[in-house]
Protein backbone atom coordinates (compact mmCIF):
# COMPACT_ATOMS: atom_id res chain seq x y z
CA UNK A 1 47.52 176.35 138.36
CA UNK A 2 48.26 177.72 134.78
CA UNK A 3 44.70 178.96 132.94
CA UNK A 4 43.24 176.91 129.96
CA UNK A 5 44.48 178.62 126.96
CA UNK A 6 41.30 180.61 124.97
CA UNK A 7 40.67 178.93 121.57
CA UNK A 8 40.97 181.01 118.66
CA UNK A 9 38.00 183.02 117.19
CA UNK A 10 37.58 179.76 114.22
CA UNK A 11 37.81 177.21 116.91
CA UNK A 12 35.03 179.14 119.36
CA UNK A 13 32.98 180.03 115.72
CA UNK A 14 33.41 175.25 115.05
CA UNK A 15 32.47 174.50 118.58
CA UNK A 16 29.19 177.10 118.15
CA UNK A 17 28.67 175.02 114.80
CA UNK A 18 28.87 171.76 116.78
CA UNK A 19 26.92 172.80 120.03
CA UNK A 20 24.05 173.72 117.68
CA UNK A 21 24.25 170.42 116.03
CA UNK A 22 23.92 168.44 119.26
CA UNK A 23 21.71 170.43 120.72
CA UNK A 24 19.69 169.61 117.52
CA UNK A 25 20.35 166.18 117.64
CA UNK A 26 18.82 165.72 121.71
CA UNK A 27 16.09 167.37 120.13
CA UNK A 28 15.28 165.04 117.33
CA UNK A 29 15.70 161.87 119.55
CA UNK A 30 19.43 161.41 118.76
CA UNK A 31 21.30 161.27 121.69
CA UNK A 32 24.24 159.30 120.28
CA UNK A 33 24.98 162.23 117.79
CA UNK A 34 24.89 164.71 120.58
CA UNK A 35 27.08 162.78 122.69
CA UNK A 36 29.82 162.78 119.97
CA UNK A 37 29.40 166.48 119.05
CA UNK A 38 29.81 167.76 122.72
CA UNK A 39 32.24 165.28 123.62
CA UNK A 40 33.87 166.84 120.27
CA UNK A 41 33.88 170.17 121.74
CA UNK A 42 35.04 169.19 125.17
CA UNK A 43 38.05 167.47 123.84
CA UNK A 44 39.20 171.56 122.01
CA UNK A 45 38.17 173.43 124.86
CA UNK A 46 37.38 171.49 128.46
CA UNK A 47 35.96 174.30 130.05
CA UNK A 48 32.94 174.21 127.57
CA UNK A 49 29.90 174.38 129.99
CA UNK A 50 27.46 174.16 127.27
CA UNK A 51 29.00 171.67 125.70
CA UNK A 52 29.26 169.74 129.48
CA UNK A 53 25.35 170.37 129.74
CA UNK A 54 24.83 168.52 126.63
CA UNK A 55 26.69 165.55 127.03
CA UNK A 56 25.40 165.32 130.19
CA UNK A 57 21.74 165.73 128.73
CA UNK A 58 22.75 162.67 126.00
CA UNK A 59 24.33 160.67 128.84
CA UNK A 60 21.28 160.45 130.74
CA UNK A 61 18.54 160.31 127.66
CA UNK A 62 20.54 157.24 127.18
CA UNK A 63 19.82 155.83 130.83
CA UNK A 64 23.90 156.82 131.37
CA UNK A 65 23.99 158.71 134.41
CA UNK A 66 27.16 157.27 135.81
CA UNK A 67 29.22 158.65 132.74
CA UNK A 68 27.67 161.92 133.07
CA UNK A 69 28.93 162.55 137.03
CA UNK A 70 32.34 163.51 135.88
CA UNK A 71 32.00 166.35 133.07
CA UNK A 72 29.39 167.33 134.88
CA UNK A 73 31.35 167.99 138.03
CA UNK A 74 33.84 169.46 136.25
CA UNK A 75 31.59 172.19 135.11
CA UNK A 76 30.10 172.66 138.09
CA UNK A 77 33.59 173.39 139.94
CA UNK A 78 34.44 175.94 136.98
CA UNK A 79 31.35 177.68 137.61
CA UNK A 80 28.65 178.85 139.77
CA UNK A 81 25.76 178.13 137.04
CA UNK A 82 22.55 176.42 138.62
CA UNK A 83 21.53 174.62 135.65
CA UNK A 84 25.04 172.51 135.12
CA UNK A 85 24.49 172.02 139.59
CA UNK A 86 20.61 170.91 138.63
CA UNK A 87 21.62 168.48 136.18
CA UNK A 88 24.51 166.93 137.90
CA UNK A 89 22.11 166.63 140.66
CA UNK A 90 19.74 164.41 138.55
CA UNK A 91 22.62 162.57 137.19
CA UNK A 92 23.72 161.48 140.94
CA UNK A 93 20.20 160.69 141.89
CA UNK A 94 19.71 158.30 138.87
CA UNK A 95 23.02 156.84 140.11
CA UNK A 96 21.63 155.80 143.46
CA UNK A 97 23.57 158.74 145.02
CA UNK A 98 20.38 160.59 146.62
CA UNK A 99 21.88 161.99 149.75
CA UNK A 100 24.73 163.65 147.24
CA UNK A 101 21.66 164.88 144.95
CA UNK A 102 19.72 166.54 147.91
CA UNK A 103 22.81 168.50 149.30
CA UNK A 104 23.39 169.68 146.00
CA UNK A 105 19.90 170.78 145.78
CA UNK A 106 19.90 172.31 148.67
CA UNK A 107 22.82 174.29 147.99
CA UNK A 108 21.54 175.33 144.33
CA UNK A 109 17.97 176.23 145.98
CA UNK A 110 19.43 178.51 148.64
CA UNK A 111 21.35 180.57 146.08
CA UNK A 112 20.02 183.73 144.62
CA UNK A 113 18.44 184.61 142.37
CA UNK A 114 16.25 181.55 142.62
CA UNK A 115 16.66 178.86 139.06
CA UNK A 116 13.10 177.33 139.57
CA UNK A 117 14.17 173.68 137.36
CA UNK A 118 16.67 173.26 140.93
CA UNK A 119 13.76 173.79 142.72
CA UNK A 120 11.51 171.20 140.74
CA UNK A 121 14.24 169.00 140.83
CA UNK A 122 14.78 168.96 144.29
CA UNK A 123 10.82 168.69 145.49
CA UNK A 124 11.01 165.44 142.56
CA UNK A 125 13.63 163.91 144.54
CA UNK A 126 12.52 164.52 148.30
CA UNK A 127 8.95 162.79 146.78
CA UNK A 128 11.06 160.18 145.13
CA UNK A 129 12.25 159.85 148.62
CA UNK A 130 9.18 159.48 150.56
CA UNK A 131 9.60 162.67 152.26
CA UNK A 132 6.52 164.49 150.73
CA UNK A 133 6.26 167.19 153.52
CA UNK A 134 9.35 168.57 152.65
CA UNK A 135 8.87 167.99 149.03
CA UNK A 136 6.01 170.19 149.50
CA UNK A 137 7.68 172.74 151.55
CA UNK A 138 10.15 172.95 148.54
CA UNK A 139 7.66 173.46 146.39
CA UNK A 140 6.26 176.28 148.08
CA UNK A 141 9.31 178.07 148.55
CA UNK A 142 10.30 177.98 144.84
CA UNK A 143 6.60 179.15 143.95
CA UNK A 144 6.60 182.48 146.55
CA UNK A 145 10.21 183.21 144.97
CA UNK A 146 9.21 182.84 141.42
CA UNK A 147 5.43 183.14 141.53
CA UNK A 148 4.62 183.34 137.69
CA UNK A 149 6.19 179.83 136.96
CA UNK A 150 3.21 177.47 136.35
CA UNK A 151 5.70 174.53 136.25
CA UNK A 152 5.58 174.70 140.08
CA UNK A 153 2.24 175.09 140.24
CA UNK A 154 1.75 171.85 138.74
CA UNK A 155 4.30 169.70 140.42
CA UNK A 156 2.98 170.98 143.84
CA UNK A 157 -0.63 170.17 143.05
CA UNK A 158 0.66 166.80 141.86
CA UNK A 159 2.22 166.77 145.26
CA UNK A 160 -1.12 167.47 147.07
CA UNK A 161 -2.79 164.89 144.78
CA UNK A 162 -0.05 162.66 146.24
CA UNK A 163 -1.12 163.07 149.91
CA UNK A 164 -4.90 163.02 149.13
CA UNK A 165 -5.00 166.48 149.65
CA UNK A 166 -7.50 166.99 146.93
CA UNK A 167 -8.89 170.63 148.06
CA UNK A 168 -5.38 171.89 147.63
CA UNK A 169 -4.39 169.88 144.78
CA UNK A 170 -7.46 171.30 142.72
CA UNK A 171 -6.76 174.35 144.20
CA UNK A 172 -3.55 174.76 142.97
CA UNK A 173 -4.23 173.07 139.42
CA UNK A 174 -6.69 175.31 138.68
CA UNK A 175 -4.63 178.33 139.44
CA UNK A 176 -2.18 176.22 136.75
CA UNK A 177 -4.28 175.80 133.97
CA UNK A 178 -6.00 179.50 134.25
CA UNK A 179 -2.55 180.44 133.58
CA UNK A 180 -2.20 178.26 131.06
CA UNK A 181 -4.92 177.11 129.47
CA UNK A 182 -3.80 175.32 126.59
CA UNK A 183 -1.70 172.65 128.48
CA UNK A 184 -2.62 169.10 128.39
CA UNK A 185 -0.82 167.81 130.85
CA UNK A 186 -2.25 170.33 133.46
CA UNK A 187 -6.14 169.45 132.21
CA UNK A 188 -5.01 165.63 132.77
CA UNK A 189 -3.80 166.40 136.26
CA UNK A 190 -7.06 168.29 137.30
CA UNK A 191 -9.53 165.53 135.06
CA UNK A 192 -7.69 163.21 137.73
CA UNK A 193 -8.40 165.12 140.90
CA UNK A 194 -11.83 165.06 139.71
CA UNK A 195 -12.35 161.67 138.94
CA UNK A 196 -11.25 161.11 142.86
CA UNK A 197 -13.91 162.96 143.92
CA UNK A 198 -16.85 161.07 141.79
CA UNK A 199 -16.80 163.69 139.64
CA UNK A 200 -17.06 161.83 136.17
CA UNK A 201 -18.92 164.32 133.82
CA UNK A 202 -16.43 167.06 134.54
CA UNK A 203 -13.37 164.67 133.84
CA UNK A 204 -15.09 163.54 130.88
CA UNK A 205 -15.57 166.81 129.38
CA UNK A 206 -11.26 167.70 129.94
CA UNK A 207 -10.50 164.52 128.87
CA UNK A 208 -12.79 165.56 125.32
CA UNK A 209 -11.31 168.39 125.08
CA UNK A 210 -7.72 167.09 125.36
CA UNK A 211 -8.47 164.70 122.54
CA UNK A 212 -10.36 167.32 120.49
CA UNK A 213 -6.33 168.52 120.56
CA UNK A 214 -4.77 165.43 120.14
CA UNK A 215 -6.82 162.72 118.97
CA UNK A 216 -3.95 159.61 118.86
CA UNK A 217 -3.51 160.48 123.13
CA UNK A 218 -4.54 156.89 123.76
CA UNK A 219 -3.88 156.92 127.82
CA UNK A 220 -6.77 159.86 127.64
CA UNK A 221 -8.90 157.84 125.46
CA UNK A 222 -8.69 154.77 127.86
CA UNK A 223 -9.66 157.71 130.93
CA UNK A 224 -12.03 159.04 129.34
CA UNK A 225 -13.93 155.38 128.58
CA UNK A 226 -13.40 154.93 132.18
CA UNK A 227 -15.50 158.19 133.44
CA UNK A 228 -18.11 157.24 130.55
CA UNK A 229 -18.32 153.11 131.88
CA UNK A 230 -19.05 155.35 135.37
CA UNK A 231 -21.36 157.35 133.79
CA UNK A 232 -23.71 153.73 133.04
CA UNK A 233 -22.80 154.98 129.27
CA UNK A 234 -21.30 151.35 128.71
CA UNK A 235 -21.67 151.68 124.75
CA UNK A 236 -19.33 154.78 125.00
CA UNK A 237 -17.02 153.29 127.08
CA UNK A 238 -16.31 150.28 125.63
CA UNK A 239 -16.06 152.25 122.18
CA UNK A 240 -13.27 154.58 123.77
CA UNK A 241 -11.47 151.71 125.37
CA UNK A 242 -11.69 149.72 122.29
CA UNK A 243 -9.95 152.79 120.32
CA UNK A 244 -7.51 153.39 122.49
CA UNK A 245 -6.29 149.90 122.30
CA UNK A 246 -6.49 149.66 118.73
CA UNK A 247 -3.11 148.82 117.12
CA UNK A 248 -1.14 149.92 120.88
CA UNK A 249 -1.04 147.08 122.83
CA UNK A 250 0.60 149.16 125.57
CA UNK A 251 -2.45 150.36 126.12
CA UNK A 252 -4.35 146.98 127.29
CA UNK A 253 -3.30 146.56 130.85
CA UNK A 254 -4.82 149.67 131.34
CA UNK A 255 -8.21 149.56 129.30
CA UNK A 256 -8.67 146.23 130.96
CA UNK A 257 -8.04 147.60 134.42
CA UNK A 258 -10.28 150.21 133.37
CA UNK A 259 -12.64 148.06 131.74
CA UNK A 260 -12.54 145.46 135.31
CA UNK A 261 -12.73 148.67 137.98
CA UNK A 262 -15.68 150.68 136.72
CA UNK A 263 -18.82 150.22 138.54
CA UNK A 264 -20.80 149.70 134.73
CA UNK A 265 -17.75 147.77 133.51
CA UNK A 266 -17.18 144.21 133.04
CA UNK A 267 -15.30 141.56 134.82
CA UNK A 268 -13.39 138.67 132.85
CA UNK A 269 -12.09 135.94 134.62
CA UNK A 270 -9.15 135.12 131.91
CA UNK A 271 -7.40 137.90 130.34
CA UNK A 272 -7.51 136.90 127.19
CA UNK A 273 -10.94 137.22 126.74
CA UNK A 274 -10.38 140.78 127.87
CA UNK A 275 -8.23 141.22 125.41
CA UNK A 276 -10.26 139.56 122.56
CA UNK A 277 -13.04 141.69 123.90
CA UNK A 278 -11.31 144.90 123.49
CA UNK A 279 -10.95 143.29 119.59
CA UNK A 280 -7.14 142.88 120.52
């Protein structure tokens, strides 16, 4: 088989231009632009790997992941690189081909050194699965290989959460967010593990502190007016409920739920007056 021909210094010096500009463009929300640019620089030069990445990122920001299989396979047969084998592997799975996802996975996980996003990827799709033991088991495995990364952390106490095992979840969480204790999403996590366990005050106090960082979270609002309606602080709660549903009707079904579930809540028998309640 004769060898793609090298493009010329110019040509590599254009495609950097271009790569840069879709990489940009995924960045700012504008998939469509990055799709053309990397498809751009696939069409000069088809062993581009980055530029295969790319349009394989657009293809499935844009809910595409059929059209993404092929460049992405072709990539992956150039080369041994774990992050074009990762993504291809999400691509098939949001295809409906699981099975061909998880021996991907498995092949990308047993290589060394160890790419921790393969491992993510692959405990994601064994949960997706049902098969949370081995999602787990995953999990753990990336984590003892690559010990610092606090992404794993936090998917495997999500994973514990997900079997009830709250000891280890917590556990595990905590261990996340010492390591990182300006992450939201981790304080969210744990605030949840605690409100499982009755323990309202405590959530309360992560979920303040969240919005003391970013006061327009409205899902944290509407959990936070849950632990205070727990609390018997009704006032409070309704107040936090009614601001997170202020101008984001996304937000109702939840507040409501919220507003229905919680022992010092309130029940409404039509929906509407739930909603009219909440001064929607």
């Amino acid at each position: 088989m004769s060898k793609l021909p090298h493009p010329s210094p110019a040509k590599r010096n254009a495609a950097d231009a271009a790569l840069e500009r879709a990489t940009l463009a995924l960045q700012m929300g504008r998939p469509g632009e990055a799709e053309r640019l990397a498809e751009g620089v696939l069409r000069a030069n088809r062993s581009s790997s980055a530029a295969a990445v790319i349009l394989g990122q657009a293809l499935l920001t844009q809910n595409r992941p059929g059209e993404a299989i092929t460049p992405l396979e072709r990539a992956a047969r150039r080369s041994d690189d774990p992050k074009i084998e990762t993504l291809l592997a999400a691509a098939l799975a949001a295809a409906g081909r699981r099975d061909e996802a998880l021996d991907q996975l498995r092949r990308t996980t047993a290589r060394r050194p160890p790419f921790p996003p393969a491992f993510r990827e692959y405990a994601d799709q064994l949960a997706r699965a049902g098969q949370f033991d081995e999602a787990i088991a995953v999990a753990k495995t990336g984590l003892q290989l690559t010990p610092d990364v606090v992404e794993l952390q936090v998917d495997l106490g999500r994973l514990y959460l997900g079997c009830n095992d709250r000891v280890r979840a917590r556990s595990m969480l905590s261990q996340a967010l010492a390591a990182a204790p300006g992450r939201r999403d981790i304080q969210a996590v744990l605030a949840r593990v605690m409100v499982f366990d009755g323990e309202y005050a405590a959530a309360a106090d992560i979920y303040r502190h969240a919005l003391a960082l970013q006061p327009d979270d409205a899902m944290t609002r509407v959990d936070l007016g849950m632990c205070q309606l727990e609390l018997a602080d009704r006032s409070a709660g309704e107040a936090s409920l009614r601001a997170a549903t202020r101008g984001r009707p996304e937000t109702l079904g939840r507040a409501i739920n919220s507003l229905a579930s919680a022992s010092h809540g309130r029940f409404f028998f039509r929906p509407s007056a739930a909603v009219k309640f909440l001064g929607g």
